[in-house]
N, C-alpha and C. Protein backbone atom coordinates (compact mmCIF):
# COMPACT_ATOMS: atom_id res chain seq x y z
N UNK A 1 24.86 158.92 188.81
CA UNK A 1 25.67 158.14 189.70
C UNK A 1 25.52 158.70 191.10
N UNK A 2 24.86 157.96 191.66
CA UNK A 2 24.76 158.51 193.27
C UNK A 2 25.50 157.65 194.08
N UNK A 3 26.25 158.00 194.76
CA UNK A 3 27.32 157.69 196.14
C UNK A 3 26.60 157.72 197.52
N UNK A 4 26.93 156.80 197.98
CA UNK A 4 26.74 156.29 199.79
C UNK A 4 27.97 157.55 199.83
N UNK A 5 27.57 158.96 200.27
CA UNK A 5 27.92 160.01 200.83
C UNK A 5 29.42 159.95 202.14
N UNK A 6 28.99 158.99 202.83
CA UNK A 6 29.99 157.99 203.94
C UNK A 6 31.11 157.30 202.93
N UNK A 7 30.39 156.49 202.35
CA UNK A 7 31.85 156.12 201.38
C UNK A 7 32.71 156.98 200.57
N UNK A 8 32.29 157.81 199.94
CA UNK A 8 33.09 158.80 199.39
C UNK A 8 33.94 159.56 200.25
N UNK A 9 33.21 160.12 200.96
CA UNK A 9 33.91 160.60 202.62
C UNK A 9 35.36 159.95 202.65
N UNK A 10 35.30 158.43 203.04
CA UNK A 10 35.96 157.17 203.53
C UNK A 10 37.04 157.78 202.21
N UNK A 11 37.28 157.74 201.23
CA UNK A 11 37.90 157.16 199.89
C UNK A 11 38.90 158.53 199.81
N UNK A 12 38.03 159.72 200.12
CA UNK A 12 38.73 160.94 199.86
C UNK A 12 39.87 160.77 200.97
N UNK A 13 39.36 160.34 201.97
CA UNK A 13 40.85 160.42 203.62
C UNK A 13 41.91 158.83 202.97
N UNK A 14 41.87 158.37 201.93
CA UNK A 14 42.32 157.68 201.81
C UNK A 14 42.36 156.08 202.03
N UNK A 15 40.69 156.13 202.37
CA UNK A 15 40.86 154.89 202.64
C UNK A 15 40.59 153.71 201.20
N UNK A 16 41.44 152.55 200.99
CA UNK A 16 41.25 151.97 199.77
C UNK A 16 39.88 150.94 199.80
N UNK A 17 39.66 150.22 200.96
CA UNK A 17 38.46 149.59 201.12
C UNK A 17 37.46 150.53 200.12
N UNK A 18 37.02 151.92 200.71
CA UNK A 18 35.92 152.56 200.28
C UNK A 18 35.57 152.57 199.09
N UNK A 19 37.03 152.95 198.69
CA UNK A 19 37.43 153.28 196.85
C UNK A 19 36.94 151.79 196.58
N UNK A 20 37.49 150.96 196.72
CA UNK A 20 37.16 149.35 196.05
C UNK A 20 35.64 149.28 196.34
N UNK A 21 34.79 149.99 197.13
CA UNK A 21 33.80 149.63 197.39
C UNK A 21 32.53 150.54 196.37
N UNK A 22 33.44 151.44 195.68
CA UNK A 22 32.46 152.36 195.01
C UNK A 22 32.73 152.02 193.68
N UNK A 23 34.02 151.45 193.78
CA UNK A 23 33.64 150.60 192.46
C UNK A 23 33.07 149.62 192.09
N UNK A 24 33.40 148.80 192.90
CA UNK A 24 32.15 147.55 192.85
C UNK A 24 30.94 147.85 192.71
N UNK A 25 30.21 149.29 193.22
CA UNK A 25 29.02 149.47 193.22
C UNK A 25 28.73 150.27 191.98
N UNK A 26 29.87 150.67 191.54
CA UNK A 26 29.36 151.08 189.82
C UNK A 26 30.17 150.17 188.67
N UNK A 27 30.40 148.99 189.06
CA UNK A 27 31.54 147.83 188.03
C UNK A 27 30.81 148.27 186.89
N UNK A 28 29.29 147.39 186.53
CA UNK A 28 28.46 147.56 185.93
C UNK A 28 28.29 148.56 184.61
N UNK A 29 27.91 149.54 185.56
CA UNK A 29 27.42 150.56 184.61
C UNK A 29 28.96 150.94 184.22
N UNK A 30 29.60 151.22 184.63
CA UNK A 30 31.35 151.23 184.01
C UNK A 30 31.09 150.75 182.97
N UNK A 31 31.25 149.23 182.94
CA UNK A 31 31.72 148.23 181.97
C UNK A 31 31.18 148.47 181.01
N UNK A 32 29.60 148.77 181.27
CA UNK A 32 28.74 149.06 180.08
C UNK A 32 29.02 150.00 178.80
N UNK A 33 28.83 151.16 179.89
CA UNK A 33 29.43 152.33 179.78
C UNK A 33 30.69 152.44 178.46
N UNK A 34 31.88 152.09 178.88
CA UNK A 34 32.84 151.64 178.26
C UNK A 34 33.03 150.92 176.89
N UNK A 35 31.82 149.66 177.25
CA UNK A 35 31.86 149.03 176.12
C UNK A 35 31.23 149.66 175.06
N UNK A 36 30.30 150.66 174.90
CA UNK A 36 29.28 151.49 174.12
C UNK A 36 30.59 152.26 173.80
N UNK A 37 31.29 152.84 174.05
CA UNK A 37 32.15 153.68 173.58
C UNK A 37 33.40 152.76 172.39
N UNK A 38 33.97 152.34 173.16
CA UNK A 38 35.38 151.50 172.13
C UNK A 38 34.81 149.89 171.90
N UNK A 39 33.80 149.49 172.41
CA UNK A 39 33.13 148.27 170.90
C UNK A 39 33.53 147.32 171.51
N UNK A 40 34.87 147.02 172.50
CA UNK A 40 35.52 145.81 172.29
C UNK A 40 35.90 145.12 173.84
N UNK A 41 35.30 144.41 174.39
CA UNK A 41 35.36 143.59 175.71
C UNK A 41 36.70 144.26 176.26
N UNK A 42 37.85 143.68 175.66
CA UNK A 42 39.20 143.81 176.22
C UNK A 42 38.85 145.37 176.50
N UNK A 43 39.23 146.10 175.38
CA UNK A 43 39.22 147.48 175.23
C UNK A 43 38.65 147.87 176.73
N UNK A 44 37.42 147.50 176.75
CA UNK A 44 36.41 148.06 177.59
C UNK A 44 37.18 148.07 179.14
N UNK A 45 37.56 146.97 179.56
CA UNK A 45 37.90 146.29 180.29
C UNK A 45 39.51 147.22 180.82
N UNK A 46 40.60 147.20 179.73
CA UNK A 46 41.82 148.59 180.03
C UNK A 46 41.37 149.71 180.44
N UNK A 47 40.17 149.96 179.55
CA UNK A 47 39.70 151.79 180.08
C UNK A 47 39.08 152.01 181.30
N UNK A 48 38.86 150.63 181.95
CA UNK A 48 37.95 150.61 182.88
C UNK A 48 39.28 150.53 184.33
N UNK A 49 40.40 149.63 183.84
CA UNK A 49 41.23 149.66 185.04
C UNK A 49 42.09 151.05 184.89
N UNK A 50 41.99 151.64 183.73
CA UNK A 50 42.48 153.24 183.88
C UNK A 50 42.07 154.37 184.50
N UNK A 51 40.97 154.22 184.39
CA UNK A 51 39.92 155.10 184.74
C UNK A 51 40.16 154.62 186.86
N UNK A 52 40.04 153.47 187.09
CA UNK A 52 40.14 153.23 188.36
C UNK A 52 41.76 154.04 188.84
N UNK A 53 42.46 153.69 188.07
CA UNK A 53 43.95 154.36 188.48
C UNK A 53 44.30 155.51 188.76
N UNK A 54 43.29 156.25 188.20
CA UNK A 54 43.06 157.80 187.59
C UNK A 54 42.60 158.31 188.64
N UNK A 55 40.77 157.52 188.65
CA UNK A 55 40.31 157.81 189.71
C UNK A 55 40.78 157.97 191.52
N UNK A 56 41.69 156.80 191.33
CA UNK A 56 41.98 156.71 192.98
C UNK A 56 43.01 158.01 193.31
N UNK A 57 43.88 158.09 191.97
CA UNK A 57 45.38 158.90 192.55
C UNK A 57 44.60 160.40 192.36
N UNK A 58 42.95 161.01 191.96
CA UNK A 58 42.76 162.02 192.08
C UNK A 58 41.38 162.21 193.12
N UNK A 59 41.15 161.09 193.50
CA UNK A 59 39.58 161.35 194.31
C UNK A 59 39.92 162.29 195.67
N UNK A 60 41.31 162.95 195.67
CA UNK A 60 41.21 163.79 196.84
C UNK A 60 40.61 165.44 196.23
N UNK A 61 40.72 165.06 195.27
CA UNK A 61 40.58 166.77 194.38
C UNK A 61 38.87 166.61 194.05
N UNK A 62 38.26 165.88 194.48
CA UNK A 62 36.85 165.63 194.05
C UNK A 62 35.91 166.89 193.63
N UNK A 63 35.27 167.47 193.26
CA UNK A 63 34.31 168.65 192.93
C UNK A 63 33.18 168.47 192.22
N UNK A 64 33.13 167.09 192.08
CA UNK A 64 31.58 167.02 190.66
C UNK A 64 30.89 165.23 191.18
N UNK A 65 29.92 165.58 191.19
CA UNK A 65 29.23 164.29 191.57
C UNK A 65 29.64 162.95 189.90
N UNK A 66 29.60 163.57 188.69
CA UNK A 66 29.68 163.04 187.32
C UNK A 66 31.22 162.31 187.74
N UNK A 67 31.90 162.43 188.63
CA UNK A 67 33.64 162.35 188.65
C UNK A 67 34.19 161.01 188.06
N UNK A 68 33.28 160.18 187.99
CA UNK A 68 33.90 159.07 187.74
C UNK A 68 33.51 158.42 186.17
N UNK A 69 32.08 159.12 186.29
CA UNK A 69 31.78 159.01 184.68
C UNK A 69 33.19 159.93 183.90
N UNK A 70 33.39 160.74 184.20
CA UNK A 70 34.19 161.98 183.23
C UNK A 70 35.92 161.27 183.17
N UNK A 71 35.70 160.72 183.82
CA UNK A 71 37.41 160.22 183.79
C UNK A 71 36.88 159.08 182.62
N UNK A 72 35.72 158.40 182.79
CA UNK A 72 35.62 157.36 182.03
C UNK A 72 35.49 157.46 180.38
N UNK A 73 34.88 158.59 180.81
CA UNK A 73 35.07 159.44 179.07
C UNK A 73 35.98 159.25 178.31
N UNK A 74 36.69 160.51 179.21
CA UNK A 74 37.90 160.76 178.92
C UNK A 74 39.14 159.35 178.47
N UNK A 75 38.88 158.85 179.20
CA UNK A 75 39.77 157.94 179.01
C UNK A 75 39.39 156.86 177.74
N UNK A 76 37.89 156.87 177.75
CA UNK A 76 37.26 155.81 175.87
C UNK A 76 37.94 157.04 174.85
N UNK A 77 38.16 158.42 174.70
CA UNK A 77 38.36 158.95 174.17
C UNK A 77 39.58 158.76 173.85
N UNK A 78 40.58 158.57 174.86
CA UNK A 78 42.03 158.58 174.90
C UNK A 78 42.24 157.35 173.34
N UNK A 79 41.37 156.34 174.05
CA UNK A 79 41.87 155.17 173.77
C UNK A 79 41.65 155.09 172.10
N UNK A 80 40.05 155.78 171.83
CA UNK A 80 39.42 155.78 170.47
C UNK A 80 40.23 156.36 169.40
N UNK A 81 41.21 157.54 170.28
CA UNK A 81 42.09 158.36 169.38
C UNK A 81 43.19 157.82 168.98
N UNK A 82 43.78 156.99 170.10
CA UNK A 82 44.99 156.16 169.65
C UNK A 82 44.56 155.45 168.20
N UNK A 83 43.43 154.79 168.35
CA UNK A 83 42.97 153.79 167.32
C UNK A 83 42.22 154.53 166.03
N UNK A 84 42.03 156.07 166.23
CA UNK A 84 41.57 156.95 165.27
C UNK A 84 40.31 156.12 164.50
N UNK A 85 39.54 155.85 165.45
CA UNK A 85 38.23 155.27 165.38
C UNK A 85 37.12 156.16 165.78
N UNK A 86 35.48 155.72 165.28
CA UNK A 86 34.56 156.12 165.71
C UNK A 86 33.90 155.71 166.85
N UNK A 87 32.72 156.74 167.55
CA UNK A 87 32.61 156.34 168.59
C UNK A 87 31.27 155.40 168.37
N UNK A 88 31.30 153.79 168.85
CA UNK A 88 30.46 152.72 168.69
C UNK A 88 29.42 153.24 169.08
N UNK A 89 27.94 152.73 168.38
CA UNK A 89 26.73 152.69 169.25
C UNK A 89 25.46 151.73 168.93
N UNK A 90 24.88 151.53 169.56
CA UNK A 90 23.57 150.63 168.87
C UNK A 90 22.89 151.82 167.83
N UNK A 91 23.02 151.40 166.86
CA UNK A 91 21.83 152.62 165.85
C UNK A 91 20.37 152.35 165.85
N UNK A 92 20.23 151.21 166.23
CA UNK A 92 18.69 150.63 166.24
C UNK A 92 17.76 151.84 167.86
N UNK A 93 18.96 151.68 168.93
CA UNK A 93 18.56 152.26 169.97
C UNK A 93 18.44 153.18 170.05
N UNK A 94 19.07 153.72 169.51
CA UNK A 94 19.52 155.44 169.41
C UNK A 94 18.39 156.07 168.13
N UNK A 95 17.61 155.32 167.04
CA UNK A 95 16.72 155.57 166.08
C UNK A 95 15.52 155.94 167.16
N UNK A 96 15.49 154.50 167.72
CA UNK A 96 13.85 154.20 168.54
C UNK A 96 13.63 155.45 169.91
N UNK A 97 15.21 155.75 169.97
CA UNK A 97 15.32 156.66 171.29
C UNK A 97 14.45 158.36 170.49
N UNK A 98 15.43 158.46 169.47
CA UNK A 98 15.21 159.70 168.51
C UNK A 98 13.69 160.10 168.20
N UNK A 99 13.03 159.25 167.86
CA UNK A 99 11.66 159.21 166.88
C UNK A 99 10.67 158.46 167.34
N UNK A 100 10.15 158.61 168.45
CA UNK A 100 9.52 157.27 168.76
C UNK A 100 8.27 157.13 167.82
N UNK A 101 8.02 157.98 167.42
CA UNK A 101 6.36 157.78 166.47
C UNK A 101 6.45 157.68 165.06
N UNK A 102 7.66 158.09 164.65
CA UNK A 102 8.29 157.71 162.87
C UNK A 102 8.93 156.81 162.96
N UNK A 103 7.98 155.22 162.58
CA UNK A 103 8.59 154.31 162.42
C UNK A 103 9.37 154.24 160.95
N UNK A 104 10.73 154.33 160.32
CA UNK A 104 11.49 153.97 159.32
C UNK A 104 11.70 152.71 159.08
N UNK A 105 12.13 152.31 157.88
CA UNK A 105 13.08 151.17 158.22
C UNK A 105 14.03 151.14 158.03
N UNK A 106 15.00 149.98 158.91
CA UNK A 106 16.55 150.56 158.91
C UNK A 106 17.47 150.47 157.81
N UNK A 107 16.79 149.68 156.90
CA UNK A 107 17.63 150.01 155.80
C UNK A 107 17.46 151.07 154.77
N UNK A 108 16.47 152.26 155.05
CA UNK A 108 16.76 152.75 154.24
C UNK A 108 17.26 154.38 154.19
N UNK A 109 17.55 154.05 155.18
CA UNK A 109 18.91 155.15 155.43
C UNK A 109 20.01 154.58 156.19
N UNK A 110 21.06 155.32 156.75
CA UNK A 110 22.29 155.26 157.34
C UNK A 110 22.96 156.09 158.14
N UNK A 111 22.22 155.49 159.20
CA UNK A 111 22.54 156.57 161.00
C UNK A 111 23.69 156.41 161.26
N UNK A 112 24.38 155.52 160.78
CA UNK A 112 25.68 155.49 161.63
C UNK A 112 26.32 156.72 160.70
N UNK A 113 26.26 156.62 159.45
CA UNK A 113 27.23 157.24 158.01
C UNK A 113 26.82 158.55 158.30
N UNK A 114 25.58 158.86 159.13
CA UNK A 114 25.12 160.49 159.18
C UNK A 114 25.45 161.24 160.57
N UNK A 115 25.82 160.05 161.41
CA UNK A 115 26.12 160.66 163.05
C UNK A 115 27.90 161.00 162.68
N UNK A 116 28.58 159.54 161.93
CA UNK A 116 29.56 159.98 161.85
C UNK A 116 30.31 161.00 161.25
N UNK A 117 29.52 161.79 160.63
CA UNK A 117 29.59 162.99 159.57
C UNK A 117 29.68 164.40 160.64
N UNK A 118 29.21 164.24 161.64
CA UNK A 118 28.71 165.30 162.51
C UNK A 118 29.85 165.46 163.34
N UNK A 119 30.52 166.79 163.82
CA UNK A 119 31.41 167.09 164.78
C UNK A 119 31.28 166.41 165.89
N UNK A 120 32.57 166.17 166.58
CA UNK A 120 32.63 165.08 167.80
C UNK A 120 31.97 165.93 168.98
N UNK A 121 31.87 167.61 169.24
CA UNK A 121 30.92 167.85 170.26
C UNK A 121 29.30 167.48 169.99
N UNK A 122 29.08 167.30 169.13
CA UNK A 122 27.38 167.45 168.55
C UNK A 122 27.18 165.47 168.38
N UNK A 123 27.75 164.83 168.60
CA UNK A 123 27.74 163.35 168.42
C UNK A 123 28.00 163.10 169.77
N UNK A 124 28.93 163.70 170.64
CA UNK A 124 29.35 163.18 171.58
C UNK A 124 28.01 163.66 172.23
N UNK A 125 26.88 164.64 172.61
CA UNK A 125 26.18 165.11 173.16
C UNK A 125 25.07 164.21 172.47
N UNK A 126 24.96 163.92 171.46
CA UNK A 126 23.93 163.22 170.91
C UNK A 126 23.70 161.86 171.56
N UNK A 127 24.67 161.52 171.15
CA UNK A 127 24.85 159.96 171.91
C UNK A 127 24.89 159.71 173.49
N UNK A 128 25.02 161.15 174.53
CA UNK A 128 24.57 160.65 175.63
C UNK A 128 23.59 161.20 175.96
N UNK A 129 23.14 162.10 175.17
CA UNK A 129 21.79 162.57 175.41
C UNK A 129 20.65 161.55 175.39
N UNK A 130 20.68 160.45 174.27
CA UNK A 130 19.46 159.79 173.50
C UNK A 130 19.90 158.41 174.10
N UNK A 131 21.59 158.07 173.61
CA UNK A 131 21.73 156.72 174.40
C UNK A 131 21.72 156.42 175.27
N UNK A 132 22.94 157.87 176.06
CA UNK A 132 23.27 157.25 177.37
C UNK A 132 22.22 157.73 178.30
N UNK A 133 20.95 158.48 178.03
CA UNK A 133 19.92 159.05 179.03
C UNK A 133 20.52 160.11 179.74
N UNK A 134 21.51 160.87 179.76
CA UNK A 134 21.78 161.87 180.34
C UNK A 134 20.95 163.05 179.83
N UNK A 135 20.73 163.84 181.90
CA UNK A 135 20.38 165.50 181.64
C UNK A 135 21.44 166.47 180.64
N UNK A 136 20.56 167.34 180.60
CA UNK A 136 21.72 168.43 179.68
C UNK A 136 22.77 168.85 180.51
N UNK A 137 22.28 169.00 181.69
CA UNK A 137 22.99 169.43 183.06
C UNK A 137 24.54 168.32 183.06
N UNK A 138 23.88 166.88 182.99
CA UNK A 138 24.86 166.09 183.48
C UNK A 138 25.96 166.07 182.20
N UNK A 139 25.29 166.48 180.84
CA UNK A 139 26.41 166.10 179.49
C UNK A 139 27.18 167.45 180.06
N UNK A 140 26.73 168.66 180.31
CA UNK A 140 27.38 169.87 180.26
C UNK A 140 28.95 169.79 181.40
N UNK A 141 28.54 169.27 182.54
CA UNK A 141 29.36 168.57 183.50
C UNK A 141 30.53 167.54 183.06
N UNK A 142 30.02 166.72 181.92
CA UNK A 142 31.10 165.88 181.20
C UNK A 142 31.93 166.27 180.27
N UNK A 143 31.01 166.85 179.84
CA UNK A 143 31.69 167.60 178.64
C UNK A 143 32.62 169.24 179.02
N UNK A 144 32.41 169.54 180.26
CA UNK A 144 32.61 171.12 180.38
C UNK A 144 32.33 171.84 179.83
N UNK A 145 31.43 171.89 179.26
CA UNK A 145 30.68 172.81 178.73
C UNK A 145 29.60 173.73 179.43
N UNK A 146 29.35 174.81 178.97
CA UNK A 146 27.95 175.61 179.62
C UNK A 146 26.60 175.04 179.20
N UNK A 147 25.52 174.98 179.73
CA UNK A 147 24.36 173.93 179.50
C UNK A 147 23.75 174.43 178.30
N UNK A 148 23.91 176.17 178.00
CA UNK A 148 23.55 176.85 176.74
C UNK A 148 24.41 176.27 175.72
N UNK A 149 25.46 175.71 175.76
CA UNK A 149 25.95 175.38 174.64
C UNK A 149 25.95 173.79 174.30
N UNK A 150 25.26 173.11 175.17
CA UNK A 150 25.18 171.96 175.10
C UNK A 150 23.73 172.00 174.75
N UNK A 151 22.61 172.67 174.54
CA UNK A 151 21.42 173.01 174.04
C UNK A 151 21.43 173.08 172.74
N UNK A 152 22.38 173.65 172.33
CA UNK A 152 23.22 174.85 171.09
C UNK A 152 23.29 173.01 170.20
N UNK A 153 24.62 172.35 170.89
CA UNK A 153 24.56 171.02 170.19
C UNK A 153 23.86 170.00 170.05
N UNK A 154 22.68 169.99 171.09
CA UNK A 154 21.93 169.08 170.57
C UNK A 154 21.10 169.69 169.25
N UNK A 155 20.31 170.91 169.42
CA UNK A 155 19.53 171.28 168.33
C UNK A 155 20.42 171.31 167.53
N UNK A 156 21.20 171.80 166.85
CA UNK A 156 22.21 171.77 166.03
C UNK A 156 22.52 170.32 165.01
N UNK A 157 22.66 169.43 166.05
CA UNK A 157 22.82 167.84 165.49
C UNK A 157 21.88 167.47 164.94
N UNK A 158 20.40 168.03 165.95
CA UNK A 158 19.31 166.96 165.52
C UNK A 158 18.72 167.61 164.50
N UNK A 159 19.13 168.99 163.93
CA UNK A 159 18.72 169.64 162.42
C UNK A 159 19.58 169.07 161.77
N UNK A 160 20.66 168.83 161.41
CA UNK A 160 21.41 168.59 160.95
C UNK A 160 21.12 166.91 160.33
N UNK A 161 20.77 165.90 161.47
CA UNK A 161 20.55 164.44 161.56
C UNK A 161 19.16 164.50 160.69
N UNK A 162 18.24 164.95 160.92
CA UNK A 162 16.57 164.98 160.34
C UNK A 162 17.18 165.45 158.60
N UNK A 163 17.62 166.67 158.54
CA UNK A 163 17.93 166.74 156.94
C UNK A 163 18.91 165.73 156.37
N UNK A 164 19.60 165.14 157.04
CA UNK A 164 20.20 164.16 156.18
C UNK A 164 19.84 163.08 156.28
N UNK A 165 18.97 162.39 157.05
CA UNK A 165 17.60 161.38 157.08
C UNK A 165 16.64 161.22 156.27
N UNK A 166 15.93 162.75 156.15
CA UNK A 166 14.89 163.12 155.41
C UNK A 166 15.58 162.95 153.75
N UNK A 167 16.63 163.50 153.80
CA UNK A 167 16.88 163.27 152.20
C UNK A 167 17.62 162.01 151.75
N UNK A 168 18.01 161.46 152.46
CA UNK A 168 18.38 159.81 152.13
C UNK A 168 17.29 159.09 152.02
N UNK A 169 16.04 159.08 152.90
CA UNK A 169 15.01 158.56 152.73
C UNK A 169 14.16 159.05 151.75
N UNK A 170 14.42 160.38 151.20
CA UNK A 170 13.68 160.60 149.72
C UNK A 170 14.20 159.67 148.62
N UNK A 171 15.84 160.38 148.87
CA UNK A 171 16.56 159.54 147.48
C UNK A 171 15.89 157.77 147.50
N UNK A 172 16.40 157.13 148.75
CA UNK A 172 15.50 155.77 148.64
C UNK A 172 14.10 155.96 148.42
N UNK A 173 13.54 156.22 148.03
CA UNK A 173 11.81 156.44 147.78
C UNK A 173 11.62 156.48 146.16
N UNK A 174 12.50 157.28 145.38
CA UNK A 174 12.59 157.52 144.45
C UNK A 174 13.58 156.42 143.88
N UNK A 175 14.38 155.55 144.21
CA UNK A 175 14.96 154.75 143.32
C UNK A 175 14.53 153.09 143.79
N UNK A 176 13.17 153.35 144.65
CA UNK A 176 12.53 151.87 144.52
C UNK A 176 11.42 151.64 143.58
């Protein structure tokens, strides 16, 4: 997320034009954003005017370029927990993202049943590592984490994801 440097400027002294103006220039990827997390238009759509509410009454305390992604997080999280739900994703995207040269097919395993098995730091890093295209740098920033330990969870997941791939796709091999 890169900022017109001047507008942020503008938003921190309080001005609301600016703020309305940096949102408009990330509505988009927000919405998107959002919707990949809690699944559901409306949904998407509350977390998104929260996150603006959040954002405005703290953009004087600013310190991280990620600032507006991390509230946005935070706040699909808020919402996912109320509803003690998982966190949504395309599995098709997130396969093709994973493996590009082991073509599978999708039925014969179950990415969603094996991501959701996995601790929410090691899924949550997974999924913006592969889905959302984030650096390790930028998950470590979202997550607060140190970048060594956000290293720590991706390898971690993706041993974890390959053995329980690899052996679902045996068991299917053997009972066709």
């Amino acid at each position: 997320m890169k900022h017109d440097i001047e507008l942020v400027e503008k938003a921190i002294k309080g001005d609301a034009t600016a703020f309305e103006q940096l949102l408009i220039k990330e509505e988009q990827m927000l919405y998107y954003k959002a919707l990949s997390y809690v699944g559901r238009k409306e949904d998407a759509l509350d977390v998104i005017q929260e996150t603006a509410c959040k954002a405005f009454l703290a953009i004087k305390d600013l310190r991280n370029p990620t600032w507006l992604f991390r509230i946005l997080i935070r706040e699909c999280y808020q919402l996912l927990m109320k509803r003690n739900r998982m966190i949504p994703y395309d599995e098709m995207e997130l396969l093709r993202k994973m493996d590009h040269k082991q073509e599978l097919p999708s039925d014969s395993f179950h990415l969603g049943e094996v991501l959701s098995k996995l601790n929410e730091s090691y899924q949550t890093s997974i999924i913006l590592f592969y889905y959302h295209d984030l650096s390790i740098r930028d998950i470590a920033e979202v997550m607060g984490k140190p970048v060594g330990t956000i290293k720590t969870y991706l390898r971690r997941a993706k041993k974890h994801l390959k053995n329980e791939l690899e052996r679902s796709y045996k068991f299917n091999e053997r009972t066709i």
